[in-house]
C-alpha atoms as a PDB file:
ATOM      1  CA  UNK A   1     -62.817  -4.016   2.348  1.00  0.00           C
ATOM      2  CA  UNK A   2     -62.337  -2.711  -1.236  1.00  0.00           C
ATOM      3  CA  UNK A   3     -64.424  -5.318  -2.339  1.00  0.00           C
ATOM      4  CA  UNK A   4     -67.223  -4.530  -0.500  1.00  0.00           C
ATOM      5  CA  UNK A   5     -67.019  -0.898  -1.161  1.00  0.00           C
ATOM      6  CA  UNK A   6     -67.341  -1.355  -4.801  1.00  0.00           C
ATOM      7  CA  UNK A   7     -70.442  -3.983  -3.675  1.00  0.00           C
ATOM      8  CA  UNK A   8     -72.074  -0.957  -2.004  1.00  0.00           C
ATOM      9  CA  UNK A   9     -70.964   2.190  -3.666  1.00  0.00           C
ATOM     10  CA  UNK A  10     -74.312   2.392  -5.624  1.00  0.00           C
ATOM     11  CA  UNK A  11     -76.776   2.291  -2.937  1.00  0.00           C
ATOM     12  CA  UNK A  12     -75.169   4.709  -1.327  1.00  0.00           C
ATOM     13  CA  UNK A  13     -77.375   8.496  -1.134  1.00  0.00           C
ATOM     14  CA  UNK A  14     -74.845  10.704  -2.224  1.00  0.00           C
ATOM     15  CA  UNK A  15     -77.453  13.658  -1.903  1.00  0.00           C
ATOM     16  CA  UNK A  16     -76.514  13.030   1.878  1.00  0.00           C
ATOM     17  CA  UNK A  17     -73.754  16.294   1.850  1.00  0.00           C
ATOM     18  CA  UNK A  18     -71.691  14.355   4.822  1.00  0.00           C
ATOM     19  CA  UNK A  19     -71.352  11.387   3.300  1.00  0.00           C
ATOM     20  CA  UNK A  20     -70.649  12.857  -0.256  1.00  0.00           C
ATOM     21  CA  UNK A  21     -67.482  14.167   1.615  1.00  0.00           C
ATOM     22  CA  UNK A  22     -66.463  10.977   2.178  1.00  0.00           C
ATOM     23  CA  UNK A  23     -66.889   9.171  -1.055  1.00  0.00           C
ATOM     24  CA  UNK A  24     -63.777   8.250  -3.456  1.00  0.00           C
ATOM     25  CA  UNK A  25     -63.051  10.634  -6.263  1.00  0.00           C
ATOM     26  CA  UNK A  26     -62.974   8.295  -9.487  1.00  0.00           C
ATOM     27  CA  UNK A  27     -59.588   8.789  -9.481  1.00  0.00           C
ATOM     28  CA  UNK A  28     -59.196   6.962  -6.341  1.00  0.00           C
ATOM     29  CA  UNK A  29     -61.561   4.371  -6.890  1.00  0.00           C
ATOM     30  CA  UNK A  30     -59.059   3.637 -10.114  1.00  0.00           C
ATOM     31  CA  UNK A  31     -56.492   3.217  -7.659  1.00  0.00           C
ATOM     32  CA  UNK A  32     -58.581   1.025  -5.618  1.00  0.00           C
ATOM     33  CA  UNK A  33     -59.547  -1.230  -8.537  1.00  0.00           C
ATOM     34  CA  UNK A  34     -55.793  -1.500  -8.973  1.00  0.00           C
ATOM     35  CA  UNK A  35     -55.054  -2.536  -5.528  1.00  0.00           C
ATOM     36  CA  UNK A  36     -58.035  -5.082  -5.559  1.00  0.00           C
ATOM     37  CA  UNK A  37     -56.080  -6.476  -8.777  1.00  0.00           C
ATOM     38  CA  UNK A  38     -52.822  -6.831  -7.147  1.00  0.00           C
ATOM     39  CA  UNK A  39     -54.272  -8.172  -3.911  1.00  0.00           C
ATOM     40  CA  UNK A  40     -56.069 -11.043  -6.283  1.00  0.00           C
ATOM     41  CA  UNK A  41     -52.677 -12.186  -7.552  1.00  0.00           C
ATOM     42  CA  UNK A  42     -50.877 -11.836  -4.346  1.00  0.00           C
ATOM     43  CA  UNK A  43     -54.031 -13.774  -2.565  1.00  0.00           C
ATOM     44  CA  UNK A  44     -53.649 -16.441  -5.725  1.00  0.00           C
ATOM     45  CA  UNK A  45     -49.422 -16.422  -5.608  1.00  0.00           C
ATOM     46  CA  UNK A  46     -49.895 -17.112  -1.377  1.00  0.00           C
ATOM     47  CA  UNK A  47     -52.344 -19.278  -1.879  1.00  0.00           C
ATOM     48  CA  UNK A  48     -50.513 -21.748  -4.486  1.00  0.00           C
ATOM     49  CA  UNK A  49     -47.447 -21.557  -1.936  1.00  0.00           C
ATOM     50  CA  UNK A  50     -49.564 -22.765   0.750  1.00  0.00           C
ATOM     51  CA  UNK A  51     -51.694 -25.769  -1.288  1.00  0.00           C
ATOM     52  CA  UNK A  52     -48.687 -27.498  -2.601  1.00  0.00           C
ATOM     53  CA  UNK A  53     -47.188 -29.855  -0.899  1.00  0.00           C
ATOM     54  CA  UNK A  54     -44.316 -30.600  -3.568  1.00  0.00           C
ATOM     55  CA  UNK A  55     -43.495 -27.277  -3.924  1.00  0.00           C
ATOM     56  CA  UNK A  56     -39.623 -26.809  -4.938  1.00  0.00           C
ATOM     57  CA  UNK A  57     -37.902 -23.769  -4.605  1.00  0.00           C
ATOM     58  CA  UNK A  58     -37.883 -23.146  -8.217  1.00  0.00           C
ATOM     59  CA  UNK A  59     -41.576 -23.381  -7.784  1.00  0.00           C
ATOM     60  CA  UNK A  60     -41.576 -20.170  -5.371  1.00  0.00           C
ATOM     61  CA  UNK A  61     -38.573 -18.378  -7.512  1.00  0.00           C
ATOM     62  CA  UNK A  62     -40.890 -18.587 -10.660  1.00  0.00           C
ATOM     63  CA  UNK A  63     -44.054 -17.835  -8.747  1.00  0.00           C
ATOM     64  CA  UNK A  64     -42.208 -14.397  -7.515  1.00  0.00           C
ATOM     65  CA  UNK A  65     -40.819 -13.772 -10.851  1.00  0.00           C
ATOM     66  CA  UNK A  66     -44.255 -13.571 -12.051  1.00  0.00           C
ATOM     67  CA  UNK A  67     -45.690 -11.235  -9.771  1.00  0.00           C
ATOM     68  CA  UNK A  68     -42.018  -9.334  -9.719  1.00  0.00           C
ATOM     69  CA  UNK A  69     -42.722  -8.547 -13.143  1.00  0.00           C
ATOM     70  CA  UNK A  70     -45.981  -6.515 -12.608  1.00  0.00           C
ATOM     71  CA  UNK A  71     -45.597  -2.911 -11.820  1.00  0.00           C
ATOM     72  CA  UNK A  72     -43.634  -1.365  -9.463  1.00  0.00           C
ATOM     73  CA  UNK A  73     -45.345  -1.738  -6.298  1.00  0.00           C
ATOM     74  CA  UNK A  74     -44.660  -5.441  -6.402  1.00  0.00           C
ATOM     75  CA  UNK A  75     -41.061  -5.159  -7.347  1.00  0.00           C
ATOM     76  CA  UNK A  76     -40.253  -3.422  -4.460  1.00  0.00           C
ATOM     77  CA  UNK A  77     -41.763  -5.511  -1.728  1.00  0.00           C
ATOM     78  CA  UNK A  78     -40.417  -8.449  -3.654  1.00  0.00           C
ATOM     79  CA  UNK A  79     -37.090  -7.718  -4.623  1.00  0.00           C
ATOM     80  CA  UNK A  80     -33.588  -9.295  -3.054  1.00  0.00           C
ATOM     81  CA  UNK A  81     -33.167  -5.266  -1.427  1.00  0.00           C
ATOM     82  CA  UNK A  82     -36.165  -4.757   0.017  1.00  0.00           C
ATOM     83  CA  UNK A  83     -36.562  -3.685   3.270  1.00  0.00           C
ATOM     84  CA  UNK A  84     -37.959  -6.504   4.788  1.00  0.00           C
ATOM     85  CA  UNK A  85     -34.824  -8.270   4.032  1.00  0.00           C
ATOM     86  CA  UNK A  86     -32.489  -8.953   6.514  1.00  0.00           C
ATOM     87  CA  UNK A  87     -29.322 -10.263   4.440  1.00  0.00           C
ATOM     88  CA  UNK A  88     -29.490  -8.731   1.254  1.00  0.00           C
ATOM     89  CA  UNK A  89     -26.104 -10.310   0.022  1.00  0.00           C
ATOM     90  CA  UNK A  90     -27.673 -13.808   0.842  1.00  0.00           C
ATOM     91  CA  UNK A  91     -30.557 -13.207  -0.856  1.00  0.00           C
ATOM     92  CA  UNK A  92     -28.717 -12.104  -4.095  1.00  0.00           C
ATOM     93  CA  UNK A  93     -26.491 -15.074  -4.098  1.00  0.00           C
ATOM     94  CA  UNK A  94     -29.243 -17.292  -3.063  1.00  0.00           C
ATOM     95  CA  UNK A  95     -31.016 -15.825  -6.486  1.00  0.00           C
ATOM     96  CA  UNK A  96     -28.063 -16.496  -8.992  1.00  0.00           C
ATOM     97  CA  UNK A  97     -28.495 -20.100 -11.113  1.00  0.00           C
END
Protein backbone atom coordinates (compact mmCIF):
# COMPACT_ATOMS: atom_id res chain seq x y z
CA UNK A 1 0.00 0.00 0.00
CA UNK A 2 2.85 2.53 0.53
CA UNK A 3 4.16 1.52 -2.57
CA UNK A 4 1.44 2.26 -4.54
CA UNK A 5 0.77 5.52 -2.93
CA UNK A 6 4.07 6.87 -3.86
CA UNK A 7 3.13 5.17 -7.61
CA UNK A 8 0.09 7.48 -7.62
CA UNK A 9 0.74 10.49 -5.52
CA UNK A 10 1.44 12.61 -8.70
CA UNK A 11 -1.61 12.13 -10.63
CA UNK A 12 -3.45 12.91 -7.98
CA UNK A 13 -5.63 16.70 -8.37
CA UNK A 14 -4.73 18.21 -5.31
CA UNK A 15 -6.83 21.38 -6.40
CA UNK A 16 -9.69 18.87 -5.34
CA UNK A 17 -10.05 20.72 -1.51
CA UNK A 18 -11.39 17.11 -0.08
CA UNK A 19 -8.87 15.20 -1.19
CA UNK A 20 -6.04 17.78 -0.39
CA UNK A 21 -7.26 17.02 3.24
CA UNK A 22 -6.32 13.78 2.90
CA UNK A 23 -2.92 13.84 1.37
CA UNK A 24 0.44 13.14 3.50
CA UNK A 25 2.28 16.15 4.79
CA UNK A 26 6.00 15.60 3.49
CA UNK A 27 6.79 14.92 6.75
CA UNK A 28 4.78 11.87 6.74
CA UNK A 29 5.52 10.71 3.46
CA UNK A 30 9.37 10.73 5.01
CA UNK A 31 8.08 8.46 7.46
CA UNK A 32 6.46 6.39 4.92
CA UNK A 33 9.59 6.12 2.75
CA UNK A 34 11.15 4.88 5.97
CA UNK A 35 8.69 2.24 6.63
CA UNK A 36 8.78 1.09 2.89
CA UNK A 37 12.70 0.72 3.67
CA UNK A 38 12.32 -1.35 6.67
CA UNK A 39 9.51 -3.44 5.21
CA UNK A 40 12.14 -4.20 2.10
CA UNK A 41 14.65 -5.69 4.53
CA UNK A 42 12.20 -7.40 6.69
CA UNK A 43 10.41 -8.80 3.27
CA UNK A 44 14.29 -9.74 2.12
CA UNK A 45 15.40 -11.14 5.95
CA UNK A 46 11.76 -13.45 5.76
CA UNK A 47 12.28 -14.25 2.59
CA UNK A 48 16.01 -15.74 2.90
CA UNK A 49 14.57 -17.70 6.06
CA UNK A 50 12.01 -19.23 3.98
CA UNK A 51 14.29 -20.14 0.56
CA UNK A 52 16.94 -21.97 2.39
CA UNK A 53 16.72 -25.18 2.98
CA UNK A 54 20.18 -25.54 4.93
CA UNK A 55 19.53 -22.87 7.00
CA UNK A 56 21.38 -23.28 10.56
CA UNK A 57 20.48 -21.44 13.41
CA UNK A 58 23.47 -19.32 13.24
CA UNK A 59 22.10 -18.52 9.87
CA UNK A 60 18.80 -16.91 11.50
CA UNK A 61 20.92 -15.43 14.68
CA UNK A 62 23.12 -13.45 12.12
CA UNK A 63 20.24 -12.66 9.81
CA UNK A 64 18.44 -10.93 13.05
CA UNK A 65 21.57 -9.37 14.15
CA UNK A 66 21.57 -7.56 10.99
CA UNK A 67 18.29 -6.16 10.95
CA UNK A 68 18.62 -5.78 15.05
CA UNK A 69 21.17 -3.37 14.32
CA UNK A 70 19.02 -0.86 12.29
CA UNK A 71 17.13 1.67 14.23
CA UNK A 72 15.04 1.28 16.93
CA UNK A 73 11.88 0.11 15.62
CA UNK A 74 13.51 -3.15 14.69
CA UNK A 75 15.28 -3.66 17.94
CA UNK A 76 12.32 -3.75 19.74
CA UNK A 77 10.22 -6.23 17.86
CA UNK A 78 13.38 -8.26 17.61
CA UNK A 79 14.93 -8.29 20.80
CA UNK A 80 15.12 -11.44 23.49
CA UNK A 81 12.34 -8.93 25.75
CA UNK A 82 10.02 -8.18 23.43
CA UNK A 83 6.63 -8.61 23.92
CA UNK A 84 5.90 -11.18 21.68
CA UNK A 85 8.11 -13.34 23.68
CA UNK A 86 6.83 -15.76 25.81
CA UNK A 87 10.05 -16.96 27.87
CA UNK A 88 12.28 -14.20 27.96
CA UNK A 89 14.92 -16.07 30.20
CA UNK A 90 15.00 -18.85 27.44
CA UNK A 91 15.46 -16.66 24.88
CA UNK A 92 18.46 -14.89 26.59
CA UNK A 93 20.18 -18.09 27.37
CA UNK A 94 19.27 -19.51 24.10
CA UNK A 95 21.26 -16.19 22.68
CA UNK A 96 24.58 -16.59 24.75
CA UNK A 97 27.64 -18.52 22.61
Amino acid sequence: MVKRFFAIKDFIDTSDDELAELMRTRHEENKLRALGDDLREFKSASKKLQGDEGITLLDVRDIFDALIERPPPVAQYLAADAAIVKSPAFENASRQR
